[in-house]
N, C-alpha and C. Protein backbone atom coordinates (compact mmCIF):
# COMPACT_ATOMS: atom_id res chain seq x y z
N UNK A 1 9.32 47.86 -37.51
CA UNK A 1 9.03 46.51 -37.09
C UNK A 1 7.59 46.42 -36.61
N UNK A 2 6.89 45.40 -37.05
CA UNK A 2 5.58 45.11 -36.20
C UNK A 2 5.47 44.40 -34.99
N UNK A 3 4.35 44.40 -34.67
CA UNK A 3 4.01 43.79 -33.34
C UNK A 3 3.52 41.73 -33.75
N UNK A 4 3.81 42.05 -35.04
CA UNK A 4 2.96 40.72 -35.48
C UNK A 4 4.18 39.47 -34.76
N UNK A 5 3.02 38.28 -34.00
CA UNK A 5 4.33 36.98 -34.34
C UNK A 5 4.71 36.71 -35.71
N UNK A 6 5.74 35.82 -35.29
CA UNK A 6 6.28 35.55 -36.71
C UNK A 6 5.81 34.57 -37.00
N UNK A 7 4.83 33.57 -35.94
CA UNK A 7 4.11 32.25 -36.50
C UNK A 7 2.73 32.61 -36.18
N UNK A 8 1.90 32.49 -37.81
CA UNK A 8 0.83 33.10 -37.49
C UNK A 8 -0.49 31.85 -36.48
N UNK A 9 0.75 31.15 -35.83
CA UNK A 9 -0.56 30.00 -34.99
C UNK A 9 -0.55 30.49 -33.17
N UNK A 10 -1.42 30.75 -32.98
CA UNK A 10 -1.52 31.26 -31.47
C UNK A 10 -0.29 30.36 -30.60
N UNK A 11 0.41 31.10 -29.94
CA UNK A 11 1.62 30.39 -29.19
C UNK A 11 0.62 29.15 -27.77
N UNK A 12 -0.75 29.17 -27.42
CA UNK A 12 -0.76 28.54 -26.49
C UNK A 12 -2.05 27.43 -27.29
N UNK A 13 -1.42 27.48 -28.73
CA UNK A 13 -2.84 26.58 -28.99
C UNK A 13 -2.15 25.02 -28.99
N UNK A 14 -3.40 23.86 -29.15
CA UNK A 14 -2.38 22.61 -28.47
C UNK A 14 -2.29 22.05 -30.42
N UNK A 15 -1.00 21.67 -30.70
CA UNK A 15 -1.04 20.83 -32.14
C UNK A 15 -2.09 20.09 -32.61
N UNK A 16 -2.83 20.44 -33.45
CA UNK A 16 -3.73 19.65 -34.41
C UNK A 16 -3.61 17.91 -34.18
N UNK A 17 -2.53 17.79 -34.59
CA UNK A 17 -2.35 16.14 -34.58
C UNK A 17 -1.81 15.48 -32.98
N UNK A 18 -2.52 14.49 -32.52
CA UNK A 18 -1.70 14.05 -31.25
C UNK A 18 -1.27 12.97 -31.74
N UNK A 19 -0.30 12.33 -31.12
CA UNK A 19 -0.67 10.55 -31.73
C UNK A 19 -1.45 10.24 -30.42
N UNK A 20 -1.84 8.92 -31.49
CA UNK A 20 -2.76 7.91 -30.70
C UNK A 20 -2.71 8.05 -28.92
N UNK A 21 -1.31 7.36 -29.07
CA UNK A 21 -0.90 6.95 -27.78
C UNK A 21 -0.65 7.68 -26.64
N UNK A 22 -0.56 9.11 -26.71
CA UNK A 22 -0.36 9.94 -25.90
C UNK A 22 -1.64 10.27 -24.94
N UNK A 23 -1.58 9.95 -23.79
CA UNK A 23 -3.10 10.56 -22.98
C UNK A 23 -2.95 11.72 -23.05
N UNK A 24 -4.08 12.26 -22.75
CA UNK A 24 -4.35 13.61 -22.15
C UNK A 24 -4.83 14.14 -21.10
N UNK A 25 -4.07 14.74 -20.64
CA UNK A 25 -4.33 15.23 -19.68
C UNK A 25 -5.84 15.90 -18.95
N UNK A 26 -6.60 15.67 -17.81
CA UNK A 26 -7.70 16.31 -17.67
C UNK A 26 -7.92 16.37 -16.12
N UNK A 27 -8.54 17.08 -15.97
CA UNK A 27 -8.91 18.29 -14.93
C UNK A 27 -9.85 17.36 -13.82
N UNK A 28 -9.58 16.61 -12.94
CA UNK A 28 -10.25 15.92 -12.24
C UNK A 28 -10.48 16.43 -10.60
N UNK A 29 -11.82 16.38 -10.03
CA UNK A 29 -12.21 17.00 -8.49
C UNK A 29 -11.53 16.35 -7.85
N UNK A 30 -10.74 15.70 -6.99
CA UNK A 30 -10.04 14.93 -6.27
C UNK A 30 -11.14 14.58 -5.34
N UNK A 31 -12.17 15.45 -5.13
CA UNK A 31 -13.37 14.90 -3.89
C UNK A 31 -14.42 13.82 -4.70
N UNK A 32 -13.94 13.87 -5.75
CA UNK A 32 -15.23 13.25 -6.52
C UNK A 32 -14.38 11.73 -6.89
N UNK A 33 -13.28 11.63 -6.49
CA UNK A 33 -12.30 10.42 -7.01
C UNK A 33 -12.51 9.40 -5.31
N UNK A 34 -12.92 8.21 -5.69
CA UNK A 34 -13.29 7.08 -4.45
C UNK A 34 -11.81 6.72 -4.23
N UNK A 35 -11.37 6.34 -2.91
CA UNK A 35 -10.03 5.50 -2.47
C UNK A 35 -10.65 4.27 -2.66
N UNK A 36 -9.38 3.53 -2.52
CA UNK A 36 -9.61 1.84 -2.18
C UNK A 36 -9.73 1.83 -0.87
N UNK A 37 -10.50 0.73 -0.28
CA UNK A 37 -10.85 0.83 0.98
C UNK A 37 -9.12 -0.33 1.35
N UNK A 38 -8.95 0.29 2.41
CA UNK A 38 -7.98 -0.51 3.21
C UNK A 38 -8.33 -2.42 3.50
N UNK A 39 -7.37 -3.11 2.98
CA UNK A 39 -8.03 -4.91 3.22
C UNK A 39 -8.23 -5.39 4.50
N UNK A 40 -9.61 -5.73 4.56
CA UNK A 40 -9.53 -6.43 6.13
C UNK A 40 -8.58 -7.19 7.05
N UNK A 41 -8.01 -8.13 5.75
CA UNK A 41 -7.25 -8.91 6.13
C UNK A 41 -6.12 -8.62 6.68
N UNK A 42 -5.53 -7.37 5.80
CA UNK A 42 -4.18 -6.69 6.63
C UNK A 42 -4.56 -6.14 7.87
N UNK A 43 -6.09 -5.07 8.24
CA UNK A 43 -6.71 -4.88 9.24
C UNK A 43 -6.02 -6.04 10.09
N UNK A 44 -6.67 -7.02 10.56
CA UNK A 44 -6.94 -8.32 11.39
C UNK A 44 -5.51 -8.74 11.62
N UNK A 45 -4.70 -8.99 9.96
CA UNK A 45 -3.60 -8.89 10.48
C UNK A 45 -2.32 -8.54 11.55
N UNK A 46 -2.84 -7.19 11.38
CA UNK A 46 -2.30 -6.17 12.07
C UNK A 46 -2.50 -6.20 13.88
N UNK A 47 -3.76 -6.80 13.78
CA UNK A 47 -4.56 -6.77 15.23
C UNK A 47 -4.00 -7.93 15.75
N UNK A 48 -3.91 -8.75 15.24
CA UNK A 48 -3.37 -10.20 15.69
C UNK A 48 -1.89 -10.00 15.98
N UNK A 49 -1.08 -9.65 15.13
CA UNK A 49 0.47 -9.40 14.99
C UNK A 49 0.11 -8.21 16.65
N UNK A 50 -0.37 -7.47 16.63
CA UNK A 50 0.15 -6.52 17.49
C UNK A 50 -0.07 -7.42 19.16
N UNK A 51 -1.62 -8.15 18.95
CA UNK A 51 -1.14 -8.97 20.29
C UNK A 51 -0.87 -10.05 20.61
N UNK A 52 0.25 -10.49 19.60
CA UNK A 52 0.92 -11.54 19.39
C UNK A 52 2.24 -11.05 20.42
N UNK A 53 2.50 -9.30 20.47
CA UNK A 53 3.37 -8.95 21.19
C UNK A 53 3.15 -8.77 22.30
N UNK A 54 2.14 -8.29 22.93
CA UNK A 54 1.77 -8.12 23.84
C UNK A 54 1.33 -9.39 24.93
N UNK A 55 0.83 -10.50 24.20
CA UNK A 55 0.08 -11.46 24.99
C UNK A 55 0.43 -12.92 24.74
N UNK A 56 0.29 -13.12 23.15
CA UNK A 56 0.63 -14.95 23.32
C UNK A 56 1.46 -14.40 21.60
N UNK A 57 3.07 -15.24 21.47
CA UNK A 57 3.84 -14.97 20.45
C UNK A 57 3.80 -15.70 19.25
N UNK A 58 3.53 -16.70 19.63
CA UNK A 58 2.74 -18.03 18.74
C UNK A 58 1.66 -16.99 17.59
N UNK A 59 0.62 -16.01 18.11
CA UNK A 59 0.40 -16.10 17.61
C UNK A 59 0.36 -15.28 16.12
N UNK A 60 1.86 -14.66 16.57
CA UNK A 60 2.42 -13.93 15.86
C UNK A 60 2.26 -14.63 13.64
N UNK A 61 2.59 -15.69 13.82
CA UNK A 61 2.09 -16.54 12.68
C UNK A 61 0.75 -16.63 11.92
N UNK A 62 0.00 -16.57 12.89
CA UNK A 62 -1.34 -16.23 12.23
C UNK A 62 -1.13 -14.63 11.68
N UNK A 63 -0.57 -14.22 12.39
CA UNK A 63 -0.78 -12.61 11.95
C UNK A 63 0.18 -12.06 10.82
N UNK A 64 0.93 -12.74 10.23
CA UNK A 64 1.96 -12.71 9.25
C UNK A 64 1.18 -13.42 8.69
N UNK A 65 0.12 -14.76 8.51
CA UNK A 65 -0.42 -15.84 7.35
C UNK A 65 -1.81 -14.55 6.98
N UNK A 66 -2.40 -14.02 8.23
CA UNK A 66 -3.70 -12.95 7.50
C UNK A 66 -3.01 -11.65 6.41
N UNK A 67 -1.71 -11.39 6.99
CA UNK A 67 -1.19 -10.29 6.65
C UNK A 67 -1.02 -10.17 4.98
N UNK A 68 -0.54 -11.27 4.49
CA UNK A 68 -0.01 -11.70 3.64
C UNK A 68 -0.88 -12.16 2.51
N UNK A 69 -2.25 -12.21 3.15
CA UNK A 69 -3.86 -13.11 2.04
C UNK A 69 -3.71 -11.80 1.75
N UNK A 70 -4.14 -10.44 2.80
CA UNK A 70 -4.50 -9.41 2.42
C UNK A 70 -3.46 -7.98 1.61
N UNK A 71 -2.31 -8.85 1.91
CA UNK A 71 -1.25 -8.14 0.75
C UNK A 71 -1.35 -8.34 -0.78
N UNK A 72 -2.05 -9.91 -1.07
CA UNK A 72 -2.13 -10.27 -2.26
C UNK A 72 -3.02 -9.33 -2.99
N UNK A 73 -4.39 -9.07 -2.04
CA UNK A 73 -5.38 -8.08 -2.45
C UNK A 73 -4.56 -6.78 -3.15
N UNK A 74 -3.72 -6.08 -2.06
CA UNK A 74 -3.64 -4.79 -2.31
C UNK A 74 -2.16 -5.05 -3.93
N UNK A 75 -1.51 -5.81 -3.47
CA UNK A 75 -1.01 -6.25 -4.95
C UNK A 75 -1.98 -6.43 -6.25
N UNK A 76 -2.90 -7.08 -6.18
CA UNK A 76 -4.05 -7.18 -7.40
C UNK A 76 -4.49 -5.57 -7.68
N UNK A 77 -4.53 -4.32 -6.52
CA UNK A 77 -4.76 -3.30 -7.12
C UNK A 77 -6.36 -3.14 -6.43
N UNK A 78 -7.02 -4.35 -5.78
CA UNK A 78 -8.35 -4.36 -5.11
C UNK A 78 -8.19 -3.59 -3.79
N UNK A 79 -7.45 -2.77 -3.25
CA UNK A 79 -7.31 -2.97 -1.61
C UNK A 79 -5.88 -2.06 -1.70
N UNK A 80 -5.81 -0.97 -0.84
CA UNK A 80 -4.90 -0.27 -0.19
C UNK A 80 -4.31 -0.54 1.35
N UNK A 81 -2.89 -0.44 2.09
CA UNK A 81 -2.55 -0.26 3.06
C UNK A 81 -1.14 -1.38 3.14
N UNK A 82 -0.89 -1.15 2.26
CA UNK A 82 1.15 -1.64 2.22
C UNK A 82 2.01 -0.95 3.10
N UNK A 83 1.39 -0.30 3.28
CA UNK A 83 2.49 0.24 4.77
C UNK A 83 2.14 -0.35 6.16
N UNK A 84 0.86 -0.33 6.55
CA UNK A 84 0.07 -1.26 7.40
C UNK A 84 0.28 -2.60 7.37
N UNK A 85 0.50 -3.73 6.60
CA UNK A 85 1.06 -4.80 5.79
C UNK A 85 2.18 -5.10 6.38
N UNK A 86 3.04 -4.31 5.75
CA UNK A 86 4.72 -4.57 5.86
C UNK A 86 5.13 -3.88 7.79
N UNK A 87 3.98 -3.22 8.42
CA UNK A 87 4.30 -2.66 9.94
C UNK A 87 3.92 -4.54 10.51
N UNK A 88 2.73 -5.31 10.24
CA UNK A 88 1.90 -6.47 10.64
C UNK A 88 3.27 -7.46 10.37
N UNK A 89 3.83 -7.30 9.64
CA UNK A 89 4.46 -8.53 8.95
C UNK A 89 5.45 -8.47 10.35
N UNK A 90 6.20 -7.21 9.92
CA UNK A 90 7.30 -6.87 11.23
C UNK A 90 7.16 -7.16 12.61
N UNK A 91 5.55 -7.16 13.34
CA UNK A 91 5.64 -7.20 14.70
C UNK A 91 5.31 -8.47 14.41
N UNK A 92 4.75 -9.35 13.98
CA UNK A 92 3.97 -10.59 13.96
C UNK A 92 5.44 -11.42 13.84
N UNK A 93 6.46 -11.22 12.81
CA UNK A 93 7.96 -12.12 13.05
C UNK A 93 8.51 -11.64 14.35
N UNK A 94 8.68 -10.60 14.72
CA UNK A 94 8.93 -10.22 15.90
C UNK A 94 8.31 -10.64 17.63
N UNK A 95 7.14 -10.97 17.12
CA UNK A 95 6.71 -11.18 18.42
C UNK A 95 6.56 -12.42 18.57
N UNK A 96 6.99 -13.26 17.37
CA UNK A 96 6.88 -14.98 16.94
C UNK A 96 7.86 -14.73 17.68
N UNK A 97 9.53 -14.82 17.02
CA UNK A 97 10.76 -14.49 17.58
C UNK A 97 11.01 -14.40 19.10
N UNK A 98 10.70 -13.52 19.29
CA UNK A 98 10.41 -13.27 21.09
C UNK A 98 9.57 -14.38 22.30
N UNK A 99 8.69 -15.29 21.43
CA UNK A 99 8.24 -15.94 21.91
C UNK A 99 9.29 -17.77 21.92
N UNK A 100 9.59 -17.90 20.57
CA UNK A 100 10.59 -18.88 20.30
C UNK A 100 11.94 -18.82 21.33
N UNK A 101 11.75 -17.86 21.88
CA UNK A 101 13.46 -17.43 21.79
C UNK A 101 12.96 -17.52 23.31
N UNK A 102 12.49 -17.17 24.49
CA UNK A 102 11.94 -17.58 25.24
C UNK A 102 11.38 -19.10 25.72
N UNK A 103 10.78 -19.58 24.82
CA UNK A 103 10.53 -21.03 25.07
C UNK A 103 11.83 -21.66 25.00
N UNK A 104 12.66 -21.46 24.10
CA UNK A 104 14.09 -22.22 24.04
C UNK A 104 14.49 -22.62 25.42
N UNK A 105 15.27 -20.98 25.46
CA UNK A 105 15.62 -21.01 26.73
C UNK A 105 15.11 -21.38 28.15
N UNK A 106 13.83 -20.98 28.02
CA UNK A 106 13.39 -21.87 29.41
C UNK A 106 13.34 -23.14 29.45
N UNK A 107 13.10 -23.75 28.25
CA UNK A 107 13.39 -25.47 28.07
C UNK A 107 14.60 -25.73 28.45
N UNK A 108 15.48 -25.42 28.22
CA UNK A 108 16.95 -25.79 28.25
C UNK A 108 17.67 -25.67 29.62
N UNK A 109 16.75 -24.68 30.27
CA UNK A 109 17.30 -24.36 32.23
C UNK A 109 16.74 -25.32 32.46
């Protein structure tokens, strides 16, 4: 018996033909690849929603209406921070909520 393969094409060479459609794969620096910068708007968002809890609840609304310009961004693919976004959205209904829910009741005593 020989040592020969039985297919005389090198086992790690890549097929002659690709189709079209198939990418290929390539070797990229990850330090040399730019992020999307995070959207201001969710920024501000975020800042507003957070002392919407802390201070006045009202103005929790503004901070869910910035939250939401700057979600559209990161939806278009211009702008990163959907997790930041969807945290703004949460305290900003929340601290609306808390504020509603408060005024009620003290109206009503």
């Amino acid at each position: 018996m020989s040592n020969a393969p039985e297919n005389p094409r090198d086992e790690n060479a890549m097929p002659s033909a690709l189709p079209e459609s198939m990418p290929v794969a390539r070797s990229v620096d990850e330090s040399l690849v730019q992020r999307l910068p995070i959207s201001k708007m969710v920024i501000w968002g975020f800042i507003v929603s957070l002392i919407s809890l802390v201070v006045f609840g009202a103005l929790g609304v503004l901070g869910v209406v910035l939250t939401r310009q700057g979600l559209r961004a990161i939806k278009a693919g211009s702008a990163r921070g959907r997790g930041l976004a969807i945290a703004a959205i949460v305290m900003g209904i929340v601290g609306f909520a808390f504020y509603a829910f408060n005024f009620i009741v003290t109206r009503l005593m």
